[in-house]
C-alpha atoms as a PDB file:
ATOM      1  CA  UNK A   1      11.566  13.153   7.095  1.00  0.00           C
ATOM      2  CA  UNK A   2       9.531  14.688   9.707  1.00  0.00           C
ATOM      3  CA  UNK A   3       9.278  14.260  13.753  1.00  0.00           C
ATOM      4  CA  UNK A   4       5.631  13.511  14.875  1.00  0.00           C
ATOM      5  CA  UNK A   5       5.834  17.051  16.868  1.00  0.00           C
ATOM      6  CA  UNK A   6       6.506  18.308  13.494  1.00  0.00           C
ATOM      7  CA  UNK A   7       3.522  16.701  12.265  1.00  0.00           C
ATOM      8  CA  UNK A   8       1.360  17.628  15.283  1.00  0.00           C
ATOM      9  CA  UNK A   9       2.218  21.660  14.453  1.00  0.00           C
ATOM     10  CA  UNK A  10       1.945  20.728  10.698  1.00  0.00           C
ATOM     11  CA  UNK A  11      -1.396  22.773   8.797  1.00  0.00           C
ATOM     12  CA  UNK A  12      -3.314  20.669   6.752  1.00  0.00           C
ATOM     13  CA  UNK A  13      -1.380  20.948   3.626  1.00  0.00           C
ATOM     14  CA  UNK A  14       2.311  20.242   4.906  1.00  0.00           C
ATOM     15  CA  UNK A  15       0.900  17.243   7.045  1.00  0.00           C
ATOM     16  CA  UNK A  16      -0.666  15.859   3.634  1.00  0.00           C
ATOM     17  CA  UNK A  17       2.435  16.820   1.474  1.00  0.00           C
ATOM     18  CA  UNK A  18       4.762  14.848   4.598  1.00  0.00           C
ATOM     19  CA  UNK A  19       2.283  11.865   4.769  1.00  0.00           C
ATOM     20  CA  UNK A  20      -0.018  11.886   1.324  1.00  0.00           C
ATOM     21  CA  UNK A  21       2.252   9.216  -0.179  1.00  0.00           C
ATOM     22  CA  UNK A  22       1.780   6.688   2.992  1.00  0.00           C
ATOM     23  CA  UNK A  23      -1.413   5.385   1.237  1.00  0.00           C
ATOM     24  CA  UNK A  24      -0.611   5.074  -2.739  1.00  0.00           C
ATOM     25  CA  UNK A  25      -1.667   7.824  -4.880  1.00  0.00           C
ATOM     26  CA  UNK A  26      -3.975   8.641  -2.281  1.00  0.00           C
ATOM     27  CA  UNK A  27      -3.341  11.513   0.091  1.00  0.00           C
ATOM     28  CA  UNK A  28      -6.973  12.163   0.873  1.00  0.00           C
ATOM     29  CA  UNK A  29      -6.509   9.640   3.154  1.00  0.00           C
ATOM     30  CA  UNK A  30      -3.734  11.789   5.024  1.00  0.00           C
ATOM     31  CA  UNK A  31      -5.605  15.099   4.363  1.00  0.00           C
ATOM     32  CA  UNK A  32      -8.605  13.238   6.132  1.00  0.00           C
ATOM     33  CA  UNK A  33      -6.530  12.271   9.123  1.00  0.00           C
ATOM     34  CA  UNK A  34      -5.035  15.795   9.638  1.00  0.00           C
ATOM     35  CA  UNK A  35      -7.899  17.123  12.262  1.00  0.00           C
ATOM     36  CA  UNK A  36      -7.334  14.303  14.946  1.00  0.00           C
ATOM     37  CA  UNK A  37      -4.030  15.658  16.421  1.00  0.00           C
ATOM     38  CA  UNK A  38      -2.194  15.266  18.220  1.00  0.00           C
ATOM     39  CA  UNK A  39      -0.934  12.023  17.731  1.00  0.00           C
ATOM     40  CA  UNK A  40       0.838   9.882  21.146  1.00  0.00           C
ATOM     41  CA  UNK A  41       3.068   7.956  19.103  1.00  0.00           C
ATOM     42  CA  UNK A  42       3.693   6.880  15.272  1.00  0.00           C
ATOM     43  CA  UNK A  43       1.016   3.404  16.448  1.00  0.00           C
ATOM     44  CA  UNK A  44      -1.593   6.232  17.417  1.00  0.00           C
ATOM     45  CA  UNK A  45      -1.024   8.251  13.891  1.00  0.00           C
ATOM     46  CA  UNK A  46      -1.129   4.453  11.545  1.00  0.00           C
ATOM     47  CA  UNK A  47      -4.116   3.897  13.972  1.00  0.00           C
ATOM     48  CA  UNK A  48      -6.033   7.556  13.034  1.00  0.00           C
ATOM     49  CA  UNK A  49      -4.831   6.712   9.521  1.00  0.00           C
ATOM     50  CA  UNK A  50      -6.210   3.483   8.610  1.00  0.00           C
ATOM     51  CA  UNK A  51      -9.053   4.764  10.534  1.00  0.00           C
ATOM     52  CA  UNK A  52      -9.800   7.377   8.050  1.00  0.00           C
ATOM     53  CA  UNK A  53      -9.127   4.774   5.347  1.00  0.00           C
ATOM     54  CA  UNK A  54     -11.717   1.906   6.814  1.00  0.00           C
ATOM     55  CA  UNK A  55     -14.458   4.717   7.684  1.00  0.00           C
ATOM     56  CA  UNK A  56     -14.294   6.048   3.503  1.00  0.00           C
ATOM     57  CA  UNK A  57     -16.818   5.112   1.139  1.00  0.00           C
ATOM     58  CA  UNK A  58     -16.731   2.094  -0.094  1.00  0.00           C
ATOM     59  CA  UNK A  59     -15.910   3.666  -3.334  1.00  0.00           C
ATOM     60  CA  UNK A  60     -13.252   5.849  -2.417  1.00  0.00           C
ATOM     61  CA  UNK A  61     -11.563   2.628  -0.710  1.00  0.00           C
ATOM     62  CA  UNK A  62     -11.964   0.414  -4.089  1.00  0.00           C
ATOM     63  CA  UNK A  63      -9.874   3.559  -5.732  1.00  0.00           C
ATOM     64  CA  UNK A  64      -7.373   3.329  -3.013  1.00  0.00           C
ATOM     65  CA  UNK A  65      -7.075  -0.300  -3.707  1.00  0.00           C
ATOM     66  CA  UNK A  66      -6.991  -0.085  -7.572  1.00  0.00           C
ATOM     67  CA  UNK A  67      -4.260   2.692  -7.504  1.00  0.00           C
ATOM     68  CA  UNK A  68      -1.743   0.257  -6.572  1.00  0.00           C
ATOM     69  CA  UNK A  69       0.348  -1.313  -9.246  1.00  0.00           C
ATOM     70  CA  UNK A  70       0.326  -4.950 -10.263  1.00  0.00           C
ATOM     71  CA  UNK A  71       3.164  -6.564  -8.541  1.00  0.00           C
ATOM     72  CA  UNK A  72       6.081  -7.691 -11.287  1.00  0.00           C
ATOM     73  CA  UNK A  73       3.891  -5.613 -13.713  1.00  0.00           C
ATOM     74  CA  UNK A  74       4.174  -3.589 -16.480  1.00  0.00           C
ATOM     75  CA  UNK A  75       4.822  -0.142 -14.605  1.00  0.00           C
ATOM     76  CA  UNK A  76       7.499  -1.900 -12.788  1.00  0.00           C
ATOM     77  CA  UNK A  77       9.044  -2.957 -16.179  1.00  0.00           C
ATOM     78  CA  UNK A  78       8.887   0.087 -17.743  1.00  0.00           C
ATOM     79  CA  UNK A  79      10.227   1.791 -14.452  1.00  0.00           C
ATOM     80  CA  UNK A  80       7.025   3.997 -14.071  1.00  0.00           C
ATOM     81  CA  UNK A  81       6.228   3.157 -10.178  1.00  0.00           C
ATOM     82  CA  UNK A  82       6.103   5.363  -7.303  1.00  0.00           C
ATOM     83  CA  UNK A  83       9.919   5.108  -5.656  1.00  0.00           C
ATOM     84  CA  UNK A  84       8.007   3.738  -2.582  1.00  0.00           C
ATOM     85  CA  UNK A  85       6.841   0.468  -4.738  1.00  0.00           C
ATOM     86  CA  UNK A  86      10.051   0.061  -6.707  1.00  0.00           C
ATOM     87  CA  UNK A  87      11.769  -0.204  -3.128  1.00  0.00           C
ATOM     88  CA  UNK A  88       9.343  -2.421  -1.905  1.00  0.00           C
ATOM     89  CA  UNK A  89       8.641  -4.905  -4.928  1.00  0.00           C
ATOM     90  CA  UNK A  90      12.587  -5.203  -5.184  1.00  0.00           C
ATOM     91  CA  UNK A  91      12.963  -6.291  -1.334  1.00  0.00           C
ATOM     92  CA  UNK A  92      10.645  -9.193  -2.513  1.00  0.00           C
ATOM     93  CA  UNK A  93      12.847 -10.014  -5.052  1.00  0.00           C
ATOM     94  CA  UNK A  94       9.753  -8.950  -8.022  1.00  0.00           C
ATOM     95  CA  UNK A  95      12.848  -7.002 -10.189  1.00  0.00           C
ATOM     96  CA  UNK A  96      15.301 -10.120 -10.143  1.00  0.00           C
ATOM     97  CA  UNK A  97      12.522 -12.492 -11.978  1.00  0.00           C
ATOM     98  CA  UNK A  98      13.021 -15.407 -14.566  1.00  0.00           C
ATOM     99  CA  UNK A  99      11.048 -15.373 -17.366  1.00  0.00           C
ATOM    100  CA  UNK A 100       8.934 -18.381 -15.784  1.00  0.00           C
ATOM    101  CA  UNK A 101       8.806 -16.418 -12.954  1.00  0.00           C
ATOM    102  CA  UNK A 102       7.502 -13.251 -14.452  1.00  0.00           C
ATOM    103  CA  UNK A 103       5.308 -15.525 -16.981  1.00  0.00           C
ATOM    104  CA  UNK A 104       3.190 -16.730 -13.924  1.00  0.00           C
ATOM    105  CA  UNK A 105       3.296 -13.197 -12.260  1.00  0.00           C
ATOM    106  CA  UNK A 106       1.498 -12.022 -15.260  1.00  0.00           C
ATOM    107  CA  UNK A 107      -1.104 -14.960 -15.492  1.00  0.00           C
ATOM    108  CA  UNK A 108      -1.913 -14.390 -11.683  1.00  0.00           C
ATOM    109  CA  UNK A 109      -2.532 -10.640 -11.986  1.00  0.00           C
ATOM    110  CA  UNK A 110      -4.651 -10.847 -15.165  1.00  0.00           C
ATOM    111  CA  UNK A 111      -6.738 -13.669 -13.263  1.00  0.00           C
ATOM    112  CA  UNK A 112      -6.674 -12.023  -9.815  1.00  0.00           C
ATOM    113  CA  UNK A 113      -7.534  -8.703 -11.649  1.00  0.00           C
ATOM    114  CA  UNK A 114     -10.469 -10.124 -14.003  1.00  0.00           C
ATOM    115  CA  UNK A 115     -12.189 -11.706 -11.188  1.00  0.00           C
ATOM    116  CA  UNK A 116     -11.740  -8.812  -8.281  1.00  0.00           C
ATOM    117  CA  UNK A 117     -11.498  -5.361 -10.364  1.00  0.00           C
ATOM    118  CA  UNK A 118      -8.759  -4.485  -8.460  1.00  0.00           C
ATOM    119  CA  UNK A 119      -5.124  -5.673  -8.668  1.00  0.00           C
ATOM    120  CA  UNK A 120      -3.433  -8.303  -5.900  1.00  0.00           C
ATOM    121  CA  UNK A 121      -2.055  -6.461  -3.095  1.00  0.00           C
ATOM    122  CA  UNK A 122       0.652  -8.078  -0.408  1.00  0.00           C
ATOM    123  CA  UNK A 123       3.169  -6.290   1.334  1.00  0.00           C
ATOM    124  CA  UNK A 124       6.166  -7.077  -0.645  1.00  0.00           C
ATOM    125  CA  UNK A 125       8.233  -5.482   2.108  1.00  0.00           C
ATOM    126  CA  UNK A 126       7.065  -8.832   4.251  1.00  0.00           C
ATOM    127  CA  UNK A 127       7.410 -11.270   1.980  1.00  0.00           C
ATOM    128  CA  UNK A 128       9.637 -12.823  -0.846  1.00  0.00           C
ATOM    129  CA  UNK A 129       8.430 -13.590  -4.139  1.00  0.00           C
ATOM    130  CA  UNK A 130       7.594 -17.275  -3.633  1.00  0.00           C
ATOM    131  CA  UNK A 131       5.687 -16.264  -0.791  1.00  0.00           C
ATOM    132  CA  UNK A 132       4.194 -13.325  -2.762  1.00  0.00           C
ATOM    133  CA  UNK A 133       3.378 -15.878  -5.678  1.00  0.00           C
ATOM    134  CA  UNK A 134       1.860 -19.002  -2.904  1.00  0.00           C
ATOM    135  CA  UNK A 135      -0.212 -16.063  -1.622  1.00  0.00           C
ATOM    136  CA  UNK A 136      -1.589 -15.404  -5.289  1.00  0.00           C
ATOM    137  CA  UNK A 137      -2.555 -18.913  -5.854  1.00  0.00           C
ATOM    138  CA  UNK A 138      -3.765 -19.513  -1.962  1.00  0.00           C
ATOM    139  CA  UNK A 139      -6.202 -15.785  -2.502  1.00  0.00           C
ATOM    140  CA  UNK A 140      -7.751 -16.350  -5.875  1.00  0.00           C
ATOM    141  CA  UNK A 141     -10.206 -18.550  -5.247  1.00  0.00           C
ATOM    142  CA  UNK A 142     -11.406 -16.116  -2.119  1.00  0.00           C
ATOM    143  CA  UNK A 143     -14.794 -14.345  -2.227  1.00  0.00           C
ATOM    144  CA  UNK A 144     -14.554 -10.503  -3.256  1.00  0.00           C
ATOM    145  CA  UNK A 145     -15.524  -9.318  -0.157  1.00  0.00           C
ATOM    146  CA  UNK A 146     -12.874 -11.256   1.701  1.00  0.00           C
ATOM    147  CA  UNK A 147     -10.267 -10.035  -1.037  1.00  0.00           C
ATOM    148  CA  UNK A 148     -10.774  -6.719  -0.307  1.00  0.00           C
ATOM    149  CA  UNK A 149     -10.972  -6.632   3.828  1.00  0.00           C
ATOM    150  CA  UNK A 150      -7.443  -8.311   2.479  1.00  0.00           C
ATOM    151  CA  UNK A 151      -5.931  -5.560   0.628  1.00  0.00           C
ATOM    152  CA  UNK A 152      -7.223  -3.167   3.101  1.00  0.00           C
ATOM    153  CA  UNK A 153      -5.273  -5.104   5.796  1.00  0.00           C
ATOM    154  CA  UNK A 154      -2.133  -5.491   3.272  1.00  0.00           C
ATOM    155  CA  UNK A 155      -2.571  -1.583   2.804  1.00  0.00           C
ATOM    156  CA  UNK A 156      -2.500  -0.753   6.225  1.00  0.00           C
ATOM    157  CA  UNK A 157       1.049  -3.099   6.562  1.00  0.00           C
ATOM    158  CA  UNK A 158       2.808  -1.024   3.832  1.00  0.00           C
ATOM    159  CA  UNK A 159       1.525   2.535   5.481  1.00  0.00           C
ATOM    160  CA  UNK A 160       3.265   1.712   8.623  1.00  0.00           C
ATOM    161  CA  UNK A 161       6.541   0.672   7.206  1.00  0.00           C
ATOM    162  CA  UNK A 162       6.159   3.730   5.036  1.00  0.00           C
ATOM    163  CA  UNK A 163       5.474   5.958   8.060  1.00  0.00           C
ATOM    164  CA  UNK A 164       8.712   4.354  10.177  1.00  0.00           C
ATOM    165  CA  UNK A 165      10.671   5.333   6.925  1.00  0.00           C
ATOM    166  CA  UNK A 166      10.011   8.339   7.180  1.00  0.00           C
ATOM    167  CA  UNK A 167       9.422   9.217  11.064  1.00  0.00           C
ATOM    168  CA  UNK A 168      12.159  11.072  12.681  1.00  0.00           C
ATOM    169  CA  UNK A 169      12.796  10.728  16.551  1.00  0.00           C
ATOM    170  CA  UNK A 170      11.780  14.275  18.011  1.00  0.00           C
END
């Protein structure tokens, strides 16, 4: 937990260390946000944040993307997410699956992930997992480009609940 005046007197490394998980398995994106403090608020922060993230390469954003797990997938089963996903993907209701459940999980990430490169990413923190699953089906047929502007935007939703989890009144 840190206060943002603790993250406005932070160097470089403890600001990435307190905020490098925000953004999954991708702290650049912290590291890179480090140099516009202060921040006003925790909005003005997620704003300089997803900044950094939007302004990347395009190929250092299609890493971001593809470093987030497959939802209901096999790093979940075999307990081998970050503790940030397993939180989030059981809120949604992704760890208390039927086997029909988890069947068409499966079938929607291969497909999802054999037409975009990347895997599906929703805020499972928002949503339940027939939402989560109506989204699959309703995305799939979407052009890449669009599918991506769409995880960016889905990334950006999971940073700031991340960041309130972790921001301390100062």
């Amino acid at each position: 937990m840190s206060s943002l005046a603790e993250l406005n007197q932070a160097d470089q490394a403890a600001f990435t260390a307190a905020l490098g998980h925000l953004f999954e398995h991708s702290p650049w994106v912290a590291a890179g946000t480090w140099s516009k403090r202060p921040f006003r608020d925790a909005a003005h922060l997620h704003a300089e944040l997803c900044a950094t993230m939007q302004h990347a390469a395009p190929e250092r954003q299609l890493a971001l993307i593809q470093a987030h797990p497959d939802l209901a997938g096999r790093l979940a089963r075999q307990n081998q997410l970050t503790r940030e996903s397993t939180n989030e993907q059981a809120t949604a209701g992704l760890n208390r699956l039927s086997d029909a459940e988890l069947a068409e999980f499966q079938t929607l990430n291969d497909r999802y992930r054999a037409k975009f490169g990347f895997p599906f990413i929703i805020c499972a923190r928002l949503n339940a997992k027939d939402a989560i699953l109506a989204a699959m089906r309703a995305r799939l047929p979407n052009p890449p480009a669009a599918e991506r502007a769409a995880a960016l935007a889905e990334i950006e939703k999971i940073a700031w609940l991340r960041l309130n989890d972790i921001l301390t009144p100062d």
